[in-house]
Protein backbone atom coordinates (compact mmCIF):
# COMPACT_ATOMS: atom_id res chain seq x y z
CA UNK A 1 61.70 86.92 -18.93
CA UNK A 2 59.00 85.52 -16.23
CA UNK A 3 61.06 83.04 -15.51
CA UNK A 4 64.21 85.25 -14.21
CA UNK A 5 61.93 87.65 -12.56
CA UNK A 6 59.89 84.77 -10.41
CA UNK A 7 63.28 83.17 -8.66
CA UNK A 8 63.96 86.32 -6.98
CA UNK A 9 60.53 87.01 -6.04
CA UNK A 10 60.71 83.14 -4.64
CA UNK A 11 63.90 84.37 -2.69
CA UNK A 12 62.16 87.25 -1.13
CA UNK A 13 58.85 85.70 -0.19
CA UNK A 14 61.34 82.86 1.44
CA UNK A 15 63.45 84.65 3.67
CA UNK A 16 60.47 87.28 4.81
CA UNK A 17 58.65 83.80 5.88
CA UNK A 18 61.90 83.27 8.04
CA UNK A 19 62.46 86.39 9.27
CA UNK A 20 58.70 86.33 10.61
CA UNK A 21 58.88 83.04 12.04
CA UNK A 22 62.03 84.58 14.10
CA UNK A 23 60.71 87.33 15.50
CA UNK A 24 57.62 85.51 16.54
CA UNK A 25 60.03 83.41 18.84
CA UNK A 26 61.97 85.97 20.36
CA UNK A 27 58.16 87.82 21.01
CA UNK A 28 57.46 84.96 22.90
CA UNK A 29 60.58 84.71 24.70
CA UNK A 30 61.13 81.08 23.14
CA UNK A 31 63.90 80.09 21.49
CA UNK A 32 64.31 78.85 17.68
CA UNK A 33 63.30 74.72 18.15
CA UNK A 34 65.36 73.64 15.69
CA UNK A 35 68.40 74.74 17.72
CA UNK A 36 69.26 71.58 19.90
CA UNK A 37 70.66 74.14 22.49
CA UNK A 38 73.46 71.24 23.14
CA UNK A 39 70.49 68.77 24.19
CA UNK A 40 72.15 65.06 23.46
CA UNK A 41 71.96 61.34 25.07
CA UNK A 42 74.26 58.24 25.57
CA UNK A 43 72.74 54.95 24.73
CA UNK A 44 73.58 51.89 26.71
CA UNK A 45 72.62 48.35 25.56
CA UNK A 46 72.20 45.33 28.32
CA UNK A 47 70.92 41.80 26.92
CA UNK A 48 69.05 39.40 28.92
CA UNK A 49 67.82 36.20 27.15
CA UNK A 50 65.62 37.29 24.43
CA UNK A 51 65.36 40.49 25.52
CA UNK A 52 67.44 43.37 24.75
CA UNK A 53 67.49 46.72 27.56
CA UNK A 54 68.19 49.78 25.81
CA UNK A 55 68.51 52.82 28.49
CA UNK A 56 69.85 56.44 27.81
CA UNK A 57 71.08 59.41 29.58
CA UNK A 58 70.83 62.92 28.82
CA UNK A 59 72.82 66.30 29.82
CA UNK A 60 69.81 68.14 31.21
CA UNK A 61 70.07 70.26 34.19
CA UNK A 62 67.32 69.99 37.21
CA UNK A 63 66.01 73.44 36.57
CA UNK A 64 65.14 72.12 33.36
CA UNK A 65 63.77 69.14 34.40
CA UNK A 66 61.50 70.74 36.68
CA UNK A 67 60.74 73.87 33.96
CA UNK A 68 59.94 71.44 30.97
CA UNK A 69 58.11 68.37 30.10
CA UNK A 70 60.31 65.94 28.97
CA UNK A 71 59.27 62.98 27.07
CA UNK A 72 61.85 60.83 24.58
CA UNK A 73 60.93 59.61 20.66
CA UNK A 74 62.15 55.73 20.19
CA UNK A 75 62.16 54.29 16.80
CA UNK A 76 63.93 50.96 16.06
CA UNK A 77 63.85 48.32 13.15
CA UNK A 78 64.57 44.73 13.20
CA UNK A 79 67.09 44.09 10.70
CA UNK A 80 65.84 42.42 7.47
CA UNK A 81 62.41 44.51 7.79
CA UNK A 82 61.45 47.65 6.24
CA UNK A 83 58.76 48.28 9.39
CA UNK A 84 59.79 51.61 11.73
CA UNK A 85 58.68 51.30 15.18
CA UNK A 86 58.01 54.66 16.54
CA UNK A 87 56.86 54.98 20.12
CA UNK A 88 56.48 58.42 22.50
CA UNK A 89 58.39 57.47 26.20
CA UNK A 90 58.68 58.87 29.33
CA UNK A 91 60.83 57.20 30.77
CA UNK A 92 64.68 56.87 29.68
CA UNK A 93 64.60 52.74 28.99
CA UNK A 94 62.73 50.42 26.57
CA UNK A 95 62.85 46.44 26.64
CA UNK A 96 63.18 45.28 23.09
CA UNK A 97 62.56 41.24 22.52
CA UNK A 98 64.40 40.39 19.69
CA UNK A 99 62.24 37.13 19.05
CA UNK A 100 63.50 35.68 16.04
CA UNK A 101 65.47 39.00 14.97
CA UNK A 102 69.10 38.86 15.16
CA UNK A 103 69.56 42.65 15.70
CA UNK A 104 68.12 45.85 15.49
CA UNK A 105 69.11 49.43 14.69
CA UNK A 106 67.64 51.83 16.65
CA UNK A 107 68.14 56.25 17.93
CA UNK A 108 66.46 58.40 20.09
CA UNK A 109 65.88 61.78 20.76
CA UNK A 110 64.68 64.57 23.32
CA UNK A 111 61.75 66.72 23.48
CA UNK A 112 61.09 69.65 25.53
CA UNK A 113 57.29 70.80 26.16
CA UNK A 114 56.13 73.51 27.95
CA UNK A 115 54.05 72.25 30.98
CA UNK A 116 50.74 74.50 30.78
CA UNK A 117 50.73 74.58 26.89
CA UNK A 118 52.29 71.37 25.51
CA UNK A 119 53.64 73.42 23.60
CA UNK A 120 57.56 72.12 21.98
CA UNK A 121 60.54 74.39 23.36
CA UNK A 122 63.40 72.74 21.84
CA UNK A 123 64.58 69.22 21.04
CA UNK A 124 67.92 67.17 20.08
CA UNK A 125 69.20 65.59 17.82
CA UNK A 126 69.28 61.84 16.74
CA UNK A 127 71.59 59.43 19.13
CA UNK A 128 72.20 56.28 16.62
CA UNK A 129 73.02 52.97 17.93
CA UNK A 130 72.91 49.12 16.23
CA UNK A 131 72.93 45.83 18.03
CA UNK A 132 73.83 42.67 16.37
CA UNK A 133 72.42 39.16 17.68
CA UNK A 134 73.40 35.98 17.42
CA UNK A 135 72.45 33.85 14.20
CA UNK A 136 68.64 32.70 13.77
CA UNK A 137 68.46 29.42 12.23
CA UNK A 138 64.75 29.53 12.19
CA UNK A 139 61.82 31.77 10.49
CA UNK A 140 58.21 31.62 9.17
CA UNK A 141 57.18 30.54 13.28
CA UNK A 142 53.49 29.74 12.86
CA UNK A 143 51.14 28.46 15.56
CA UNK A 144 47.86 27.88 16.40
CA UNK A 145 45.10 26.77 18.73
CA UNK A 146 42.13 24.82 17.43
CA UNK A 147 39.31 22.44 18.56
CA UNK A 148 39.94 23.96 22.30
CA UNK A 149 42.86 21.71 23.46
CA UNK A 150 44.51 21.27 19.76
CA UNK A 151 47.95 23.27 19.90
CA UNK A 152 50.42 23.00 16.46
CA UNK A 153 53.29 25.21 15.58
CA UNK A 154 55.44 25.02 12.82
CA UNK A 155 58.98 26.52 11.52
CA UNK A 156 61.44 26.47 8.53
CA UNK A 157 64.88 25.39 8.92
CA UNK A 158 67.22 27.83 7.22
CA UNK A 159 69.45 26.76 4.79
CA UNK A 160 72.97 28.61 6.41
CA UNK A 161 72.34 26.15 9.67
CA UNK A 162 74.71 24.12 10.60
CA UNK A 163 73.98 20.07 9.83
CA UNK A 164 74.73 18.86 13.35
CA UNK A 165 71.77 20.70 15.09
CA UNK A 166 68.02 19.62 16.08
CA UNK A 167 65.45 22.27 17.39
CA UNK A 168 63.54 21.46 20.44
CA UNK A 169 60.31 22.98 21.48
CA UNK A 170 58.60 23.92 24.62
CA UNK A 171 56.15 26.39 25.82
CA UNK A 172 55.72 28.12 29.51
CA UNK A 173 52.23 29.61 30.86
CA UNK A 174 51.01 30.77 34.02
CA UNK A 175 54.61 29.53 35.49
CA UNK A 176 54.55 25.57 34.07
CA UNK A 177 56.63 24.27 31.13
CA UNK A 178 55.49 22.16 28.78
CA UNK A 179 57.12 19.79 26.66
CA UNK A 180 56.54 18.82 22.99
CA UNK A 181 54.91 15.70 22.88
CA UNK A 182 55.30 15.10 19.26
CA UNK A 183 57.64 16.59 16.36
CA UNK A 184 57.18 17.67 13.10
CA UNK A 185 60.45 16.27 11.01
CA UNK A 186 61.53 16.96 7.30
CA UNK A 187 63.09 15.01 4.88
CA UNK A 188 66.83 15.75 6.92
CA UNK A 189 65.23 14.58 9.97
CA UNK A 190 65.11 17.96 11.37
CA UNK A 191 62.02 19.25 13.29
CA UNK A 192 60.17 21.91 11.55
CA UNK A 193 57.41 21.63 14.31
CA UNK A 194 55.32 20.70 17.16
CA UNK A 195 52.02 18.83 17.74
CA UNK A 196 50.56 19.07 20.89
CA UNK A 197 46.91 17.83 22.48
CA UNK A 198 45.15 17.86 25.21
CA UNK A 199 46.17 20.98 26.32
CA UNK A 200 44.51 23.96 28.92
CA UNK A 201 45.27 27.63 27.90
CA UNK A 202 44.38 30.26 29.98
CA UNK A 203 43.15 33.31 28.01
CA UNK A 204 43.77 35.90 29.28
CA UNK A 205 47.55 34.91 30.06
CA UNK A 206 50.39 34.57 27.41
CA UNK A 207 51.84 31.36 25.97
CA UNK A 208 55.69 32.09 25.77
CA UNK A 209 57.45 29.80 23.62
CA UNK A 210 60.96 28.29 23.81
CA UNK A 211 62.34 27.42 20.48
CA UNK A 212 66.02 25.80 21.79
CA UNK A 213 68.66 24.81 19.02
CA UNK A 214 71.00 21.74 20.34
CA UNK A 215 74.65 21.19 18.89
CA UNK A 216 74.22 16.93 18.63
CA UNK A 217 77.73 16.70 17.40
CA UNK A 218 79.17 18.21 20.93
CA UNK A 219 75.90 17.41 22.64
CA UNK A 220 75.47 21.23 24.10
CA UNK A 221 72.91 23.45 24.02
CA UNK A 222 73.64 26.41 21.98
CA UNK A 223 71.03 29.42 21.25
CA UNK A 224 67.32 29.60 22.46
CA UNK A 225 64.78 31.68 20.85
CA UNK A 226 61.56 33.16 22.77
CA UNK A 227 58.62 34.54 21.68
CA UNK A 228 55.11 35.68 23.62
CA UNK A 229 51.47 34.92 22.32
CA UNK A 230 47.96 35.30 23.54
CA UNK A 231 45.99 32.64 22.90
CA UNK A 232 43.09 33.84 22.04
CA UNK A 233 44.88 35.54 19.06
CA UNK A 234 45.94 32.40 17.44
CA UNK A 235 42.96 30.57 18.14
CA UNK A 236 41.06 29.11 15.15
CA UNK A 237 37.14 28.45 15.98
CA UNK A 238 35.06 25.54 14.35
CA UNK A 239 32.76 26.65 12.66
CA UNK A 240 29.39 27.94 13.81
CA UNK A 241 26.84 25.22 15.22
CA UNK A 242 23.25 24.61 14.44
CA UNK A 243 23.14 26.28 11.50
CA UNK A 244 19.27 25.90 9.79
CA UNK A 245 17.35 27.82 7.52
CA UNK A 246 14.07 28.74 6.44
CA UNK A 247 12.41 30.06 3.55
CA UNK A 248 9.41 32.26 4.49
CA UNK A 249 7.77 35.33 2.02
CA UNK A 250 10.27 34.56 -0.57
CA UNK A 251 13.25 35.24 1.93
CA UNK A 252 16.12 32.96 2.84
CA UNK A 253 16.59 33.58 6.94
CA UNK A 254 19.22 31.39 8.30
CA UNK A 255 20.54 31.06 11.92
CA UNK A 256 23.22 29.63 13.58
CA UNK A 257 24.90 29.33 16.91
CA UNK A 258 28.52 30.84 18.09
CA UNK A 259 31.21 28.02 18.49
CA UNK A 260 33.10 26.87 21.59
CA UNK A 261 35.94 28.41 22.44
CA UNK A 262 38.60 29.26 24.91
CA UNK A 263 37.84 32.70 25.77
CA UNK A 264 35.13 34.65 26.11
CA UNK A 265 31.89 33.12 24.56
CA UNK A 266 30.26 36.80 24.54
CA UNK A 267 28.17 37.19 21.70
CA UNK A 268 29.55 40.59 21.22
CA UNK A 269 32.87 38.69 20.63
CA UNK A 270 31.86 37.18 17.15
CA UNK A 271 32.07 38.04 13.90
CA UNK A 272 30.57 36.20 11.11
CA UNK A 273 30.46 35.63 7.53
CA UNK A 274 27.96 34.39 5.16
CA UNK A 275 28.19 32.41 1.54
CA UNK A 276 24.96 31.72 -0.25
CA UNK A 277 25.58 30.47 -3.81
CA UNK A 278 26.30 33.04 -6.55
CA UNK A 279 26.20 35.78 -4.16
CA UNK A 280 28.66 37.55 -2.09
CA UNK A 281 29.98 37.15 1.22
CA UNK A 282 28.55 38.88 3.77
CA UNK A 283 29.67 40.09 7.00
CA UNK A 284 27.43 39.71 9.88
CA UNK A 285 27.77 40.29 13.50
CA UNK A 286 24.29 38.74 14.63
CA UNK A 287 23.35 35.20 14.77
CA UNK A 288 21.30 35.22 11.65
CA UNK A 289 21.02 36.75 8.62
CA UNK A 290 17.71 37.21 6.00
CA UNK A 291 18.37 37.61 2.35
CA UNK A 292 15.52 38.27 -0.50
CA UNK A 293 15.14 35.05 -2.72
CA UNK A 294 14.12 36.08 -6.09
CA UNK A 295 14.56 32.83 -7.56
CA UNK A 296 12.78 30.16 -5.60
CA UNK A 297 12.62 27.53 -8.11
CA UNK A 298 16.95 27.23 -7.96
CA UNK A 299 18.63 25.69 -5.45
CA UNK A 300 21.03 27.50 -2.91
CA UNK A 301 23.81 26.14 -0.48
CA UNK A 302 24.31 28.57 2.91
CA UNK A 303 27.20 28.37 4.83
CA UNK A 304 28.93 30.30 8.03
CA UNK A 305 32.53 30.49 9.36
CA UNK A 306 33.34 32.70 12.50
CA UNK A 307 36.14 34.43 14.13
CA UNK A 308 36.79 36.92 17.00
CA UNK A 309 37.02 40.50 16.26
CA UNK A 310 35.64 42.68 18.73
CA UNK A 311 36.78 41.32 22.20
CA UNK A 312 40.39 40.28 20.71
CA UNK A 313 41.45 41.26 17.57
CA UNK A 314 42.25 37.87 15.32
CA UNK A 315 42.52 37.88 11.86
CA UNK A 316 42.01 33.81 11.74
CA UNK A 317 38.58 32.93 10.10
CA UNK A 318 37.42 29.75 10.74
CA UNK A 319 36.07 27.02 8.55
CA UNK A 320 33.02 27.08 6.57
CA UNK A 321 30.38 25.25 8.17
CA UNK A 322 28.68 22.22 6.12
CA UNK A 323 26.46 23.70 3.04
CA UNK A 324 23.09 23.68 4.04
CA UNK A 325 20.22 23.56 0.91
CA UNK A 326 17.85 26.21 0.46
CA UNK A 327 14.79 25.66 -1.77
CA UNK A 328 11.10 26.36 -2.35
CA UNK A 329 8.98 23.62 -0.72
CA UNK A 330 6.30 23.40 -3.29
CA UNK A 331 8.66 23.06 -6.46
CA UNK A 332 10.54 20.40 -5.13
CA UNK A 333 7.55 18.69 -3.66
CA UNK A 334 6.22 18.92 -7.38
CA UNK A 335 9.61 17.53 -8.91
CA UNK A 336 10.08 15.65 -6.26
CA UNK A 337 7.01 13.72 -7.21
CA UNK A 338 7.42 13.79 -11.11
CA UNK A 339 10.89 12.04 -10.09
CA UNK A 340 8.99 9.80 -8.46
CA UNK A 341 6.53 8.78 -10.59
CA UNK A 342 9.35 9.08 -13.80
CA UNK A 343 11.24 6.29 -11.93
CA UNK A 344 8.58 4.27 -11.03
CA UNK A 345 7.40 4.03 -14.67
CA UNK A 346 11.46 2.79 -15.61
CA UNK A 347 11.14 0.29 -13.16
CA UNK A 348 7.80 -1.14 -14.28
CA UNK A 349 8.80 -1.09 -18.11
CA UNK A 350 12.27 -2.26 -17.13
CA UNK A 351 10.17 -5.00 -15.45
CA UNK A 352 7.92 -5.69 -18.19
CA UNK A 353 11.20 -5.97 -20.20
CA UNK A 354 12.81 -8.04 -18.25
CA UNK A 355 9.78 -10.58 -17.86
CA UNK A 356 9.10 -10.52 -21.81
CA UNK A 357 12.72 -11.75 -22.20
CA UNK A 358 12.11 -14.24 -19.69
CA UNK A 359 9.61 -15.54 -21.29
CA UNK A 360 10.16 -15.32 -24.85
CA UNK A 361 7.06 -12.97 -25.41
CA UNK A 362 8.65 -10.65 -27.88
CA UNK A 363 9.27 -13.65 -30.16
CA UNK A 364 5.91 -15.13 -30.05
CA UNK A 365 4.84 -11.43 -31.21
CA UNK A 366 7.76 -10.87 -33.89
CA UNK A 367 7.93 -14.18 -34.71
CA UNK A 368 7.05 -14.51 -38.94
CA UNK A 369 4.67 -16.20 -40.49
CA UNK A 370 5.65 -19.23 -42.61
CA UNK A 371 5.13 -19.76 -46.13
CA UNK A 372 3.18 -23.11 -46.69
CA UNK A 373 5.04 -26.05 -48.56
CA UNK A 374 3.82 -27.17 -52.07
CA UNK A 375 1.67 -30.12 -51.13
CA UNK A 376 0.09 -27.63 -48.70
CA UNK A 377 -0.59 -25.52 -51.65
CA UNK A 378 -1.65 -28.13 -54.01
CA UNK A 379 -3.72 -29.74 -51.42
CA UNK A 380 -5.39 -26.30 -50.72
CA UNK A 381 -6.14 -25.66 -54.10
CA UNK A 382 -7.72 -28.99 -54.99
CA UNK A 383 -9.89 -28.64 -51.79
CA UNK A 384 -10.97 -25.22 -53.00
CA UNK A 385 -12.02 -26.97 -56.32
CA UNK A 386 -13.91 -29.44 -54.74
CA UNK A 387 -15.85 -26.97 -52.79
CA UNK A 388 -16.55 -25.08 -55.48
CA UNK A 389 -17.77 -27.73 -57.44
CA UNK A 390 -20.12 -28.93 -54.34
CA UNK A 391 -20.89 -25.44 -54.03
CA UNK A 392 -22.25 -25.63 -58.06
CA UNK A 393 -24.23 -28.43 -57.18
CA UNK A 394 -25.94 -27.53 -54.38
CA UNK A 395 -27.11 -24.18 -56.51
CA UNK A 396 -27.96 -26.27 -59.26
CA UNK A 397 -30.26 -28.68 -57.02
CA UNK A 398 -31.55 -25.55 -55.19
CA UNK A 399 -32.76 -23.92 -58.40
CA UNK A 400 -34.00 -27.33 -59.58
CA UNK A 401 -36.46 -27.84 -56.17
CA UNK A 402 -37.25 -24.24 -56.64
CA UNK A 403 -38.45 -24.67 -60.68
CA UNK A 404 -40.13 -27.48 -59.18
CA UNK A 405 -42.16 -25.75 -56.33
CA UNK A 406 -43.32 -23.26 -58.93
CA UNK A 407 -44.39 -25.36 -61.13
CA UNK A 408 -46.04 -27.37 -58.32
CA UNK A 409 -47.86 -24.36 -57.08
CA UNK A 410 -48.83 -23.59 -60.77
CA UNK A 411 -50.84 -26.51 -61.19
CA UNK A 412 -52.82 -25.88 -57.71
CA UNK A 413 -53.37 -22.83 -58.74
CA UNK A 414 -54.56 -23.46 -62.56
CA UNK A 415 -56.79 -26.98 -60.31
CA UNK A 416 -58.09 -23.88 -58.32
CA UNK A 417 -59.67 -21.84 -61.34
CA UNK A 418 -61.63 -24.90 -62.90
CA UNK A 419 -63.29 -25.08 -59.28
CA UNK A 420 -64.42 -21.68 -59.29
CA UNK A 421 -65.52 -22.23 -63.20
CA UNK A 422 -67.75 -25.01 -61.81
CA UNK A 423 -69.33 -23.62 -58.90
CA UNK A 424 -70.23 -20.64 -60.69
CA UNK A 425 -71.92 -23.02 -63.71
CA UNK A 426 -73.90 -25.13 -60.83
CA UNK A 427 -75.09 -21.43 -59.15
């Protein structure tokens, strides 16, 4: 039941909404927007080279030319892209460059603003219009600028060209072509781009490219493709110079210098990056950056790469700069010197080694003892007899002089009492 009561209520709330909006334009004395009021324009299409001049007319009358502010919507989309460009004019024209498109579709429209407000009286509708090019046999254009005079751009070949062509390469600046001084060629022979050295860019002015495609069956040029860059946007920097670091109060500070480059050297210009081992990269717009080391005893590896961001937007990063250790001075002193003196002591006992094989020392030392023959044996044992019987008879001999010398001093003694017997009869 709430449901068949709420789609009239809907209904009601709808067209009051309406009817308000209404009668708020007629208060005003401004008419509904969304009525074109017969507001329409004719589209007219010239093509010069690569570019493509799309002008319109509308049916306007002065007094409303001079009573409104008039200002056109463009929006146009290269065929096989999905990207809208949408841009506000003024005036009744727009130069597209078709590049390496081949075709657009594009419409327009006009709006009508009150001149003290800004406010939008009324507007038409859509004028529709498509232009078709003729066949690109290129895509994926890529160049760049690096090490200051370095200048490389490359293409792909598409497989619906015809066999008998050859692209050809040149680039124009500050009213001077240039030449390609040496191609890029696949496997068909076909170039598929251009290395060039040597070369002066001015900044500030655009580098617009010539991309010709030659017929070399009939020997005629056929279609050229153009296409404008700034050179400082495809420049890729070396990496940042003098890059050192320190490690003071258990912090790794590191510093660097920007790298040369074609433009501006500003410091302002930079933007930097930083990779320390096992951490994140860091961006960094100053010269240097300081990080907390809470492990001093590991070894770290800094490096920087660069790239311009704030003077001229480009999104090419160069390389990383050379790793650069980072460590705690007094640990590796310490294992620097256990290394040392661990070495030092496989050198001397590889020495040692070496010098004990020279000279046969280990087999003097582990050489075995031999066992003694039987003669040996026999000979031994009868000279161990005969010792042991000279042995007997010097004991026997030495007891015999001893008996002797006691009985000896017996006798003196015994000689000795009779004397005192007789000396005490005479007293």
């Amino acid at each position: 039941m709430a449901h068949i009561t709420f789609v009239p209520v809907m209904l009601i709330l709808t067209l009051l909404q309406h009817k308000t909006l209404f009668s708020t334009g007629l208060a005003n004395g401004q008419p509904d927007i969304v009525d074109e009021l017969g507001l329409h324009n004719d589209l007219q299409i010239t093509k010069y080279d690569s570019r493509v001049i799309l002008s319109w007319n509308n049916n306007l009358t002065e007094e409303e030319t001079k009573k409104y502010s008039v200002k056109y919507i463009l929006s146009y989309t290269f065929f096989n892209t999905s990207y809208e460009r949408k841009e506000r004019l003024q005036e009744k024209k727009k130069i597209i460059r078709l590049e390496l498109h081949s075709g657009f579709s594009a419409k327009v429209k006009t709006q009508l603003f009150a001149k003290e407000t800004e406010e939008l009286i009324k507007e038409s509708g859509w004028t529709e219009c498509t232009y078709k090019a003729p066949p690109v046999y290129i895509q994926n254009l890529s160049c760049i600028i690096y090490n200051i005079s370095f200048f490389n751009c490359t293409w792909h070949v598409k497989a619906e060209a015809p066999a008998d062509i050859q692209i050809f390469f040149s680039y124009r600046q500050t009213g001077k072509d240039f030449e390609c001084q040496q191609y890029i060629k696949n496997a068909r022979k076909k170039n598929i781009g251009c290395h060039m050295k040597d070369i002066y860019f001015q900044p500030s002015r655009k580098i617009k490219l010539n991309i010709s495609v030659t017929d070399l069956k009939n020997n005629s040029r056929g279609l050229s493709y153009y296409k404008a860059l700034l050179p400082q946007k495809i420049e890729k920097l070396n990496p940042p110079i003098n890059v050192s670091v320190s490690l003071e109060n258990r912090s790794i500070k590191i510093h660097w210098k920007p790298p040369p480059t074609i433009g501006s050297a500003s410091k302002n210009c930079f933007m930097y990056q930083v990779k320390i081992t096992d951490h994140k990269i860091v961006n960094v717009a100053a010269e240097k950056y300081e990080y907390p080391l809470h492990r001093p005893a590991k070894k770290y590896t800094a490096q920087v790469r660069a790239k311009k961001e704030v003077c001229i937007r480009n999104k090419i990063w160069s390389d990383w700069s050379e790793p650069v250790i980072i460590h705690d001075g007094k640990t590796v002193d310490i294992m620097l010197l256990s290394l040392t003196l661990l070495c030092l002591l496989l050198f001397l006992g590889g020495l040692l080694i070496c010098a004990c094989r020279r000279y046969r020392c280990l087999e003097v030392i582990t050489m075995p003892v031999p066992h003694p023959t039987d003669n040996i044996i026999t000979w031994l044992a009868a000279d161990e007899t005969h010792h042991q019987k000279q042995i007997s008879m010097q004991m026997e001999m030495h007891s015999e002089v001893v008996l002797g010398m006691l009985e000896e001093n017996g006798d003196n003694i015994h000689q000795q009492g009779h004397l005192k017997d007789f000396e005490l009869e005479d007293l």
